[in-house]
N, C-alpha and C. Protein backbone atom coordinates (compact mmCIF):
# COMPACT_ATOMS: atom_id res chain seq x y z
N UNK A 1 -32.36 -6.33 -22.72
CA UNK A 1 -32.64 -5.65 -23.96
C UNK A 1 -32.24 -6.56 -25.12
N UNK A 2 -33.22 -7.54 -25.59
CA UNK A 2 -32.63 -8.51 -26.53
C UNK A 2 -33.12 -7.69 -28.03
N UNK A 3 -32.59 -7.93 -28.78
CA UNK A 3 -32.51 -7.17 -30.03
C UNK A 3 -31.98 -8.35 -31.31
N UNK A 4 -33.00 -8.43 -32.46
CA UNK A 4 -32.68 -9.48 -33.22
C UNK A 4 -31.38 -8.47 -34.37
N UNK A 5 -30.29 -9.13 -34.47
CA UNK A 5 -28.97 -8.67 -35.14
C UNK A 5 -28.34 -9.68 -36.36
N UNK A 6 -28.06 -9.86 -37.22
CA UNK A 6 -26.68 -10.66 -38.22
C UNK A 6 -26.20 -10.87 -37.38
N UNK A 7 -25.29 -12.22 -37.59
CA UNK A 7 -24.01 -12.64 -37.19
C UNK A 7 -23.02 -11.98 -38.17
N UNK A 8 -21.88 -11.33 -37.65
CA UNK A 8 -20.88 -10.88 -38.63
C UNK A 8 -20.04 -11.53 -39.42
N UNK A 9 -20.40 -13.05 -38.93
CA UNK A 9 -19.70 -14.44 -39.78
C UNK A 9 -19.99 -15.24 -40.50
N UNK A 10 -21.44 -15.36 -40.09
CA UNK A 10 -22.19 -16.42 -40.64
C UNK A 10 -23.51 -15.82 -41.55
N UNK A 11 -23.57 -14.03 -41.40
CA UNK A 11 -25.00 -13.40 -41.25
C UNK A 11 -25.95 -14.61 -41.32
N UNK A 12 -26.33 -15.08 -40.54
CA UNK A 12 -27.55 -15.70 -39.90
C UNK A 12 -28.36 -15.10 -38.78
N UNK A 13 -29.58 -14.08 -38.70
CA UNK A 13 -30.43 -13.70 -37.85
C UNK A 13 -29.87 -14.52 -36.25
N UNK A 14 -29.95 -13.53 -35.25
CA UNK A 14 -30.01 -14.24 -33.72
C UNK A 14 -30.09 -13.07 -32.69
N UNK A 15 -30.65 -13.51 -32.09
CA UNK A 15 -31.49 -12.77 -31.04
C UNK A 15 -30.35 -12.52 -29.88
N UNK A 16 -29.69 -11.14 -29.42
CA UNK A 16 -28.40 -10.62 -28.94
C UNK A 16 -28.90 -10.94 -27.44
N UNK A 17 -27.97 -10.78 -26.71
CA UNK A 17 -27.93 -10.87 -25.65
C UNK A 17 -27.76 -9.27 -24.68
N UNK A 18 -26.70 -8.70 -25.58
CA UNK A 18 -26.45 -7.66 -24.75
C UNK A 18 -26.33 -6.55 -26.29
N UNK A 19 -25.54 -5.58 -26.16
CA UNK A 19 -25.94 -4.87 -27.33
C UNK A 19 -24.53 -4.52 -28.09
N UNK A 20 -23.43 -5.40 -27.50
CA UNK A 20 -22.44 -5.69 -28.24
C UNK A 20 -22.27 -7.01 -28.33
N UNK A 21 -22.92 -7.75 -28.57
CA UNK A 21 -23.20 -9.26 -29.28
C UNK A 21 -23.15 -9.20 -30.78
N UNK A 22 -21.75 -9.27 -31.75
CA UNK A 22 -21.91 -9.47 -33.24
C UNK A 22 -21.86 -10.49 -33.72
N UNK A 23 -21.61 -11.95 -33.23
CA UNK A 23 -21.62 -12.97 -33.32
C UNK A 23 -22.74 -14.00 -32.89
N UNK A 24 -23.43 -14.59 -33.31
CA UNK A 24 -24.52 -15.83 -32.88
C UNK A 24 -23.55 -16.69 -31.85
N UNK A 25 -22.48 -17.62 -32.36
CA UNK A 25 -22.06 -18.24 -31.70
C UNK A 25 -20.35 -18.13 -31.08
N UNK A 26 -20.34 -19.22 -30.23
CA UNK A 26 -18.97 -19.22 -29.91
C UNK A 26 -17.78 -19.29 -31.00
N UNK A 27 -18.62 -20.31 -32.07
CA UNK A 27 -17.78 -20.77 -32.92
C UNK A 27 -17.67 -19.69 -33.98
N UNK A 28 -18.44 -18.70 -34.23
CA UNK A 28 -18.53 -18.00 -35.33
C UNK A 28 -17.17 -16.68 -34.74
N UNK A 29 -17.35 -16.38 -33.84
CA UNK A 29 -16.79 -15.32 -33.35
C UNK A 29 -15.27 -16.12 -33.38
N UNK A 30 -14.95 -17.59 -33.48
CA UNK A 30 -13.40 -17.95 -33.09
C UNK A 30 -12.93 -18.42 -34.79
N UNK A 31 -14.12 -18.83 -35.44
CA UNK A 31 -13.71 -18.59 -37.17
C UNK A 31 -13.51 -17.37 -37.72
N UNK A 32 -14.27 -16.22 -37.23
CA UNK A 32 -14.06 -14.64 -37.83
C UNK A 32 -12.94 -14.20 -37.32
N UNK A 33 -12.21 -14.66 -36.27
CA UNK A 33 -11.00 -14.13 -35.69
C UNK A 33 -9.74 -15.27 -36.19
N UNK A 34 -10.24 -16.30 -37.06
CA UNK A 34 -8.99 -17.14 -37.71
C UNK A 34 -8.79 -16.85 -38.63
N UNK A 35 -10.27 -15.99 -39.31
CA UNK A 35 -10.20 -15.69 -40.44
C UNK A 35 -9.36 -13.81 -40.75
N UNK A 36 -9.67 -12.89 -39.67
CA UNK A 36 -8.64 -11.84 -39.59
C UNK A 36 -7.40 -12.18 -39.33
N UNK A 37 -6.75 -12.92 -38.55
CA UNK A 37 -5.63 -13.43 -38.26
C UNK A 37 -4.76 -14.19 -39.36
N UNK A 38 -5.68 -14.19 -40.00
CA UNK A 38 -4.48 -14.91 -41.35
C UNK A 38 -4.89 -16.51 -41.16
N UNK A 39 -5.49 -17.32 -40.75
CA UNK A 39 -5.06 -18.78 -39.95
C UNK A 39 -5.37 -19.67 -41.48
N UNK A 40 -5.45 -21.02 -41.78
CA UNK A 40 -5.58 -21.74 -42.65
C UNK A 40 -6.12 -23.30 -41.99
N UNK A 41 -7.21 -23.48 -42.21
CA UNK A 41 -7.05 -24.90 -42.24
C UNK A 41 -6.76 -26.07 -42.98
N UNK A 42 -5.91 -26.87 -41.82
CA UNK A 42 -4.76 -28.29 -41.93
C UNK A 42 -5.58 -29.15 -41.54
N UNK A 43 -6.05 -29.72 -42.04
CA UNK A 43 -7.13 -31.43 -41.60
C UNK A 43 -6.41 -30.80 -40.38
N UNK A 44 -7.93 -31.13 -39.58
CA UNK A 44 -7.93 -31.29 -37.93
C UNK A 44 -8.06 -29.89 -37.01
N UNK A 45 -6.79 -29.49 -37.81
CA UNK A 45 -6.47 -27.54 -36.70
C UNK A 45 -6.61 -26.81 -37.88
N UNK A 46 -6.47 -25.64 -37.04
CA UNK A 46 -5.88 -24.77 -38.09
C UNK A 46 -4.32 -24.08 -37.60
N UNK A 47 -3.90 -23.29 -38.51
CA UNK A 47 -2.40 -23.19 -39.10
C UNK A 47 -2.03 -22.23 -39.30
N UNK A 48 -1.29 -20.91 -38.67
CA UNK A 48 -1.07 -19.82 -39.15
C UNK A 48 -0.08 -19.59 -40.09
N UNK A 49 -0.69 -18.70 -41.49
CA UNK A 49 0.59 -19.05 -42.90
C UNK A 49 1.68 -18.39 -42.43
N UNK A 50 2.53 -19.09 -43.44
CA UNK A 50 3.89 -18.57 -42.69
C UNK A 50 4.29 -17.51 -44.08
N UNK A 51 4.58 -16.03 -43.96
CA UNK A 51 4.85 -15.55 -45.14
C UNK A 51 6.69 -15.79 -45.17
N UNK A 52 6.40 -15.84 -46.93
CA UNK A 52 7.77 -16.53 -47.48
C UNK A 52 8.31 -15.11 -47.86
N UNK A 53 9.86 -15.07 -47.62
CA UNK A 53 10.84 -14.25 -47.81
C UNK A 53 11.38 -14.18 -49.20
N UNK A 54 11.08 -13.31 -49.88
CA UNK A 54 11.70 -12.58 -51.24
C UNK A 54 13.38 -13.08 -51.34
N UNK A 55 14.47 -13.15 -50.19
CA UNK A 55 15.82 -13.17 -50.11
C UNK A 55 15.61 -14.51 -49.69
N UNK A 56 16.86 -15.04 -50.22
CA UNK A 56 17.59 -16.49 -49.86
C UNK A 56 18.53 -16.62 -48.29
N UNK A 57 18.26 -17.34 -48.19
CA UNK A 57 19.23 -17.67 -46.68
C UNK A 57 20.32 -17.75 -46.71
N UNK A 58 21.01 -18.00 -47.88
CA UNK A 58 22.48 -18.09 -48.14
C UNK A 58 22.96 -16.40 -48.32
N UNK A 59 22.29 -15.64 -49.11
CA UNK A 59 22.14 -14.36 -49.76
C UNK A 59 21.46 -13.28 -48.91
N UNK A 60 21.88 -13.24 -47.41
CA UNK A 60 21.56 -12.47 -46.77
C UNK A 60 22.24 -11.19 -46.66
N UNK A 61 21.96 -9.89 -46.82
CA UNK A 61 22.74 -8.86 -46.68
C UNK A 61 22.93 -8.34 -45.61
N UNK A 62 24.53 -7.67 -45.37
CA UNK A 62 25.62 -7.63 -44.57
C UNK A 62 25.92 -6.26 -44.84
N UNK A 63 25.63 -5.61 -44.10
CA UNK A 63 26.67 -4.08 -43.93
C UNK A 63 27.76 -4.04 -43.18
N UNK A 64 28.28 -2.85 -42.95
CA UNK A 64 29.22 -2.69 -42.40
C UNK A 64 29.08 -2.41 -40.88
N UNK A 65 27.69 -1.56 -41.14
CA UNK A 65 27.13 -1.48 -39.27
C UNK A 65 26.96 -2.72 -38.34
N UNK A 66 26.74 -3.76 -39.41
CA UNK A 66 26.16 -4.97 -38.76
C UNK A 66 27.47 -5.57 -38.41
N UNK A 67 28.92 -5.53 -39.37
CA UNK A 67 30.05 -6.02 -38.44
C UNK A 67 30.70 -4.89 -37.45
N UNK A 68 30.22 -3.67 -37.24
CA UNK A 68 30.39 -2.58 -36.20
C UNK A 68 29.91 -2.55 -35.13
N UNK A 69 28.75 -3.11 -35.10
CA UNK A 69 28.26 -3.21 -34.20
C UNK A 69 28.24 -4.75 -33.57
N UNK A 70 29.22 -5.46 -34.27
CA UNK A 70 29.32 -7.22 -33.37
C UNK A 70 30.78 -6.45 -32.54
N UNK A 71 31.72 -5.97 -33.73
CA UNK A 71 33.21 -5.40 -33.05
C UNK A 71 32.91 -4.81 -31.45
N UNK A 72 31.59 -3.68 -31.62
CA UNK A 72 31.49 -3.25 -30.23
C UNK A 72 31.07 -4.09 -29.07
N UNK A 73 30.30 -5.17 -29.32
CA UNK A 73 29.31 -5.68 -28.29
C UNK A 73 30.77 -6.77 -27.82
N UNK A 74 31.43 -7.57 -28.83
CA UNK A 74 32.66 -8.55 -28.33
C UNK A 74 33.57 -7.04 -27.40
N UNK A 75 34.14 -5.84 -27.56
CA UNK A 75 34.72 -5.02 -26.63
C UNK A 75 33.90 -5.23 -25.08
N UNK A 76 33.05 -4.54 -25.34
CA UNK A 76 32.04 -4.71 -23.57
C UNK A 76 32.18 -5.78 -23.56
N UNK A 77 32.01 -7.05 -24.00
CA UNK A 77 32.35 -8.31 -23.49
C UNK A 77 33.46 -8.29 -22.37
N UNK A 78 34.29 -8.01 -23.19
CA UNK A 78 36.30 -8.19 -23.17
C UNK A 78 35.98 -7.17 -21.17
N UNK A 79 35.58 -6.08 -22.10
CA UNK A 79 35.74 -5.45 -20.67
C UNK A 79 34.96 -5.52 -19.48
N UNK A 80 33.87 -6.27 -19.71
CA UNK A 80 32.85 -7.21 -18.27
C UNK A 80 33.42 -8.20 -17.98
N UNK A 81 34.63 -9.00 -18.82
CA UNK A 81 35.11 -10.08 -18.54
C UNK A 81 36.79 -9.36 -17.71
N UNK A 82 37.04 -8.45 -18.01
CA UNK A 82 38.27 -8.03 -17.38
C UNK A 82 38.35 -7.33 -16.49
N UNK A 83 36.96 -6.76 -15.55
CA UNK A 83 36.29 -5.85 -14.32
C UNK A 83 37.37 -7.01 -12.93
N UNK A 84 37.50 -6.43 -12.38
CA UNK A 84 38.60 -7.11 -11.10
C UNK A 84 37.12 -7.72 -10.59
N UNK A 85 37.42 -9.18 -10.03
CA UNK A 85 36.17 -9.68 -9.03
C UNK A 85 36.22 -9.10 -7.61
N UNK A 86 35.30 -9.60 -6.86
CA UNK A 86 35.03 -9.06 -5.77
C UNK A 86 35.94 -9.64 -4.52
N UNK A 87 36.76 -9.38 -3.94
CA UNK A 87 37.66 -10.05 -3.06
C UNK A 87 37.28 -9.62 -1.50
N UNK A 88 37.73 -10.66 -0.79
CA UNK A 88 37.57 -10.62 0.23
C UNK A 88 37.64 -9.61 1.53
N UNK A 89 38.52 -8.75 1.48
CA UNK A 89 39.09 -8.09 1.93
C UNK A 89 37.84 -6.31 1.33
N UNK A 90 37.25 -6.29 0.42
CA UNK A 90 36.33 -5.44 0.20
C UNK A 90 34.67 -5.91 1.08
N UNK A 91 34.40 -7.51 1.23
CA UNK A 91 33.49 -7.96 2.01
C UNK A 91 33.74 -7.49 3.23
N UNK A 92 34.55 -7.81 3.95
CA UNK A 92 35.14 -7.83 5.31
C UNK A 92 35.06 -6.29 6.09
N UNK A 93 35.61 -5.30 4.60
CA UNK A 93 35.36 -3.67 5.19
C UNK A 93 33.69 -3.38 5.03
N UNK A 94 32.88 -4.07 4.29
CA UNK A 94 31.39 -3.33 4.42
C UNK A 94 30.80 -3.95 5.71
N UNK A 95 31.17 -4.88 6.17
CA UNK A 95 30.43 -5.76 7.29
C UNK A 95 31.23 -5.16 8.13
N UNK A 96 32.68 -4.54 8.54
CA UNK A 96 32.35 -3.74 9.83
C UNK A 96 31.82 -2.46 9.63
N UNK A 97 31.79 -1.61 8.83
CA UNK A 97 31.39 -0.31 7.91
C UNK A 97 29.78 -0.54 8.95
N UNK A 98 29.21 -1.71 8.03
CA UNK A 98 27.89 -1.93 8.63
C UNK A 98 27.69 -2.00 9.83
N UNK A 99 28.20 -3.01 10.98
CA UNK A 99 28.28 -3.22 11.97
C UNK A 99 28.54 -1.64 12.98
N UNK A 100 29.81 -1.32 12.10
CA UNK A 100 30.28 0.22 13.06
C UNK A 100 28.76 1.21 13.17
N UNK A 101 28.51 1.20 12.19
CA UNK A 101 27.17 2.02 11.75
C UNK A 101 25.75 1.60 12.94
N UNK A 102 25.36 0.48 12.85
CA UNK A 102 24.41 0.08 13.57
C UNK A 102 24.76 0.08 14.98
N UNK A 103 25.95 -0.13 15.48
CA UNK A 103 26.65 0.50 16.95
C UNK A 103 26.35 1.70 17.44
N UNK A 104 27.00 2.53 16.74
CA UNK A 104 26.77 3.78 16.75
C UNK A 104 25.06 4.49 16.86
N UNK A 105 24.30 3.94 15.90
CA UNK A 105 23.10 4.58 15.90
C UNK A 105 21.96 3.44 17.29
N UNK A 106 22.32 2.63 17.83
CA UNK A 106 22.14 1.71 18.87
C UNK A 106 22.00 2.74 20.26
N UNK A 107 24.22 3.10 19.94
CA UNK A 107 24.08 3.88 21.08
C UNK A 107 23.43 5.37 21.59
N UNK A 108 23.42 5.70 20.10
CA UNK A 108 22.88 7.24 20.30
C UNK A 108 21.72 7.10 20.86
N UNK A 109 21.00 6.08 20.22
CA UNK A 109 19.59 5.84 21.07
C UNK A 109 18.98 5.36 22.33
N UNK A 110 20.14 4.80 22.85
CA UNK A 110 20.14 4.81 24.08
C UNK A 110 20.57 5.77 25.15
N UNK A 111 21.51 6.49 24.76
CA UNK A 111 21.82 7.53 25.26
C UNK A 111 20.98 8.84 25.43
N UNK A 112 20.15 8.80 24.28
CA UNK A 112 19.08 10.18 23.91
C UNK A 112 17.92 10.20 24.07
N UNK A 113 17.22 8.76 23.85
CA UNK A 113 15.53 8.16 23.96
C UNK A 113 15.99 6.56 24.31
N UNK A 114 15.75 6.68 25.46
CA UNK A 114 16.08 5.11 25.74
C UNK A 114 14.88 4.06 26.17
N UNK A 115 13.90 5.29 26.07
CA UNK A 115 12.34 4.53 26.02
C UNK A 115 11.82 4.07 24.37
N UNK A 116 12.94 4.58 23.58
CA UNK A 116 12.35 3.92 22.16
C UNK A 116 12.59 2.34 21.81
N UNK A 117 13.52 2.42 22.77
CA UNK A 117 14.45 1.03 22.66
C UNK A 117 14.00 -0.30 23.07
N UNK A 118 13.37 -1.35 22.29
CA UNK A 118 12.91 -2.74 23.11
C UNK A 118 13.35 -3.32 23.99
N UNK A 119 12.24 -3.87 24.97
CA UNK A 119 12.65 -4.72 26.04
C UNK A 119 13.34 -5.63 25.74
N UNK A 120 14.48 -6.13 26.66
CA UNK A 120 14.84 -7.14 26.10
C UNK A 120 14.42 -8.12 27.58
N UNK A 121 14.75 -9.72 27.47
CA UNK A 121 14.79 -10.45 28.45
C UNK A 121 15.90 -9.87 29.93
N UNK A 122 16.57 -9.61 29.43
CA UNK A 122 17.42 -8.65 31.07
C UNK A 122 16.11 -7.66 31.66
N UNK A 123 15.46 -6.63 30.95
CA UNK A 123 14.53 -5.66 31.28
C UNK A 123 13.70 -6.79 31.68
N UNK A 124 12.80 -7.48 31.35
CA UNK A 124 11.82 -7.94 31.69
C UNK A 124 11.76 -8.97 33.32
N UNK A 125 13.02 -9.56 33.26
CA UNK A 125 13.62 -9.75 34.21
C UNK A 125 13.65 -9.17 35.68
N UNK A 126 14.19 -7.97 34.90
CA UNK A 126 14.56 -6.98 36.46
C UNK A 126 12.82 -6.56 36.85
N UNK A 127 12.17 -6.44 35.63
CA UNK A 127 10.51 -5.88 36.13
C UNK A 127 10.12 -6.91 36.91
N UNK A 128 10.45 -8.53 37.16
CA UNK A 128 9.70 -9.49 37.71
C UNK A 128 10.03 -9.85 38.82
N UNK A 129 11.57 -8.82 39.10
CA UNK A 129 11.95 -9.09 40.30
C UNK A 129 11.74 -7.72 41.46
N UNK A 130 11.37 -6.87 40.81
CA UNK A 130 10.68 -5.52 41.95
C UNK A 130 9.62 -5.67 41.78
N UNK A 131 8.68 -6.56 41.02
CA UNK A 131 7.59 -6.68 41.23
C UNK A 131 7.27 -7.96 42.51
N UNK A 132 8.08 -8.75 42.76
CA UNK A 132 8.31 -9.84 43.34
C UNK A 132 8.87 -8.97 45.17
N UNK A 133 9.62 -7.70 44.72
CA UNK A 133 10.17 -7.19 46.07
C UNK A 133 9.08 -6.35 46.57
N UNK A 134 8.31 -5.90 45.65
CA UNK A 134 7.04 -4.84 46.04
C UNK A 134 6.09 -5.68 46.81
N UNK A 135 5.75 -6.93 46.35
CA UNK A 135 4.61 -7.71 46.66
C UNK A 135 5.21 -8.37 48.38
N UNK A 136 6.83 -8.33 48.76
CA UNK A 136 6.86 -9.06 49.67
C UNK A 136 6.85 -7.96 50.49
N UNK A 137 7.67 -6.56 50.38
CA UNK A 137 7.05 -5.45 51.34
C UNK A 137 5.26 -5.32 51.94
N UNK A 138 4.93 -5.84 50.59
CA UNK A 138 3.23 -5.63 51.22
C UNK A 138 3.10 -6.63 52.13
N UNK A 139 3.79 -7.63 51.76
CA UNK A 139 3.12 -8.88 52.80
C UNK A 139 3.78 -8.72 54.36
N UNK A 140 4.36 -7.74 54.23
CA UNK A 140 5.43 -7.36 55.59
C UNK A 140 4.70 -6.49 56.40
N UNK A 141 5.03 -5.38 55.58
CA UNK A 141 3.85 -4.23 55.81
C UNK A 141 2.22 -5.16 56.55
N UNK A 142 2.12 -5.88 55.81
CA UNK A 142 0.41 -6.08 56.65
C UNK A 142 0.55 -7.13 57.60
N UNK A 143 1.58 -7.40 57.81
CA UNK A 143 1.45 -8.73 59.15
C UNK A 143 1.77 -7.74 60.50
């Protein structure tokens, strides 16, 4: 559905492509968007202005919230810096904590559903050796 339209940058006639095409070109559509954006051209590029501040840098204003609120943030400091570290003896109780835990729920499961429980190399083992005693009964059995 080509449809002849303005460029919204350049208004120069051009034949659209689709039916939100407001721009002719690449370039028109990236000048109309330097040109909403504030941008300036600097030999070569362009430059986004920098707006200048009414107040001086020396003459910045200071409330009282603003030193109230440094007083609080140096406290939480003080007191993230004075939290006891983590010692050894607190490691040592979660790793048997943990360990006791995974024992326990090991054994229940063996004790209660012991078909949920993976083979291990011992099981697989013992299967290769009644399979090994089954096969020599047969060979007994038929001689």
């Amino acid at each position: 559905m080509k449809k002849i339209k303005n460029c919204k940058y350049c208004y120069e006639s051009f034949e659209s492509r689709r039916s939100n095409h407001v721009y002719c070109t690449l370039s028109c559509k990236t000048k109309a968007s330097y040109k909403r954006n504030g941008y300036k051209y600097v030999t070569g590029h362009y430059k986004k202005e920098e707006i200048a501040l009414d107040i001086p840098e020396n003459e910045l204003p200071v409330s009282n919230e603003f030193f109230d609120g440094i007083k609080a943030l140096e406290t939480k400091i003080d007191s993230i810096i004075a939290k006891p570290e983590i010692n050894g003896g607190s490691i040592s109780n979660v790793a048997i904590g943990s360990a006791a835990a995974d024992a326990t729920i090991y054994a229940g499961k063996k004790l209660f559903a012991p078909q949920t429980l993976p083979a291990t190399k011992g099981d697989v083992d013992a299967l290769k050796q009644e399979i090994q005693n089954l096969k020599f009964l047969f060979k007994m059995k038929s001689m």
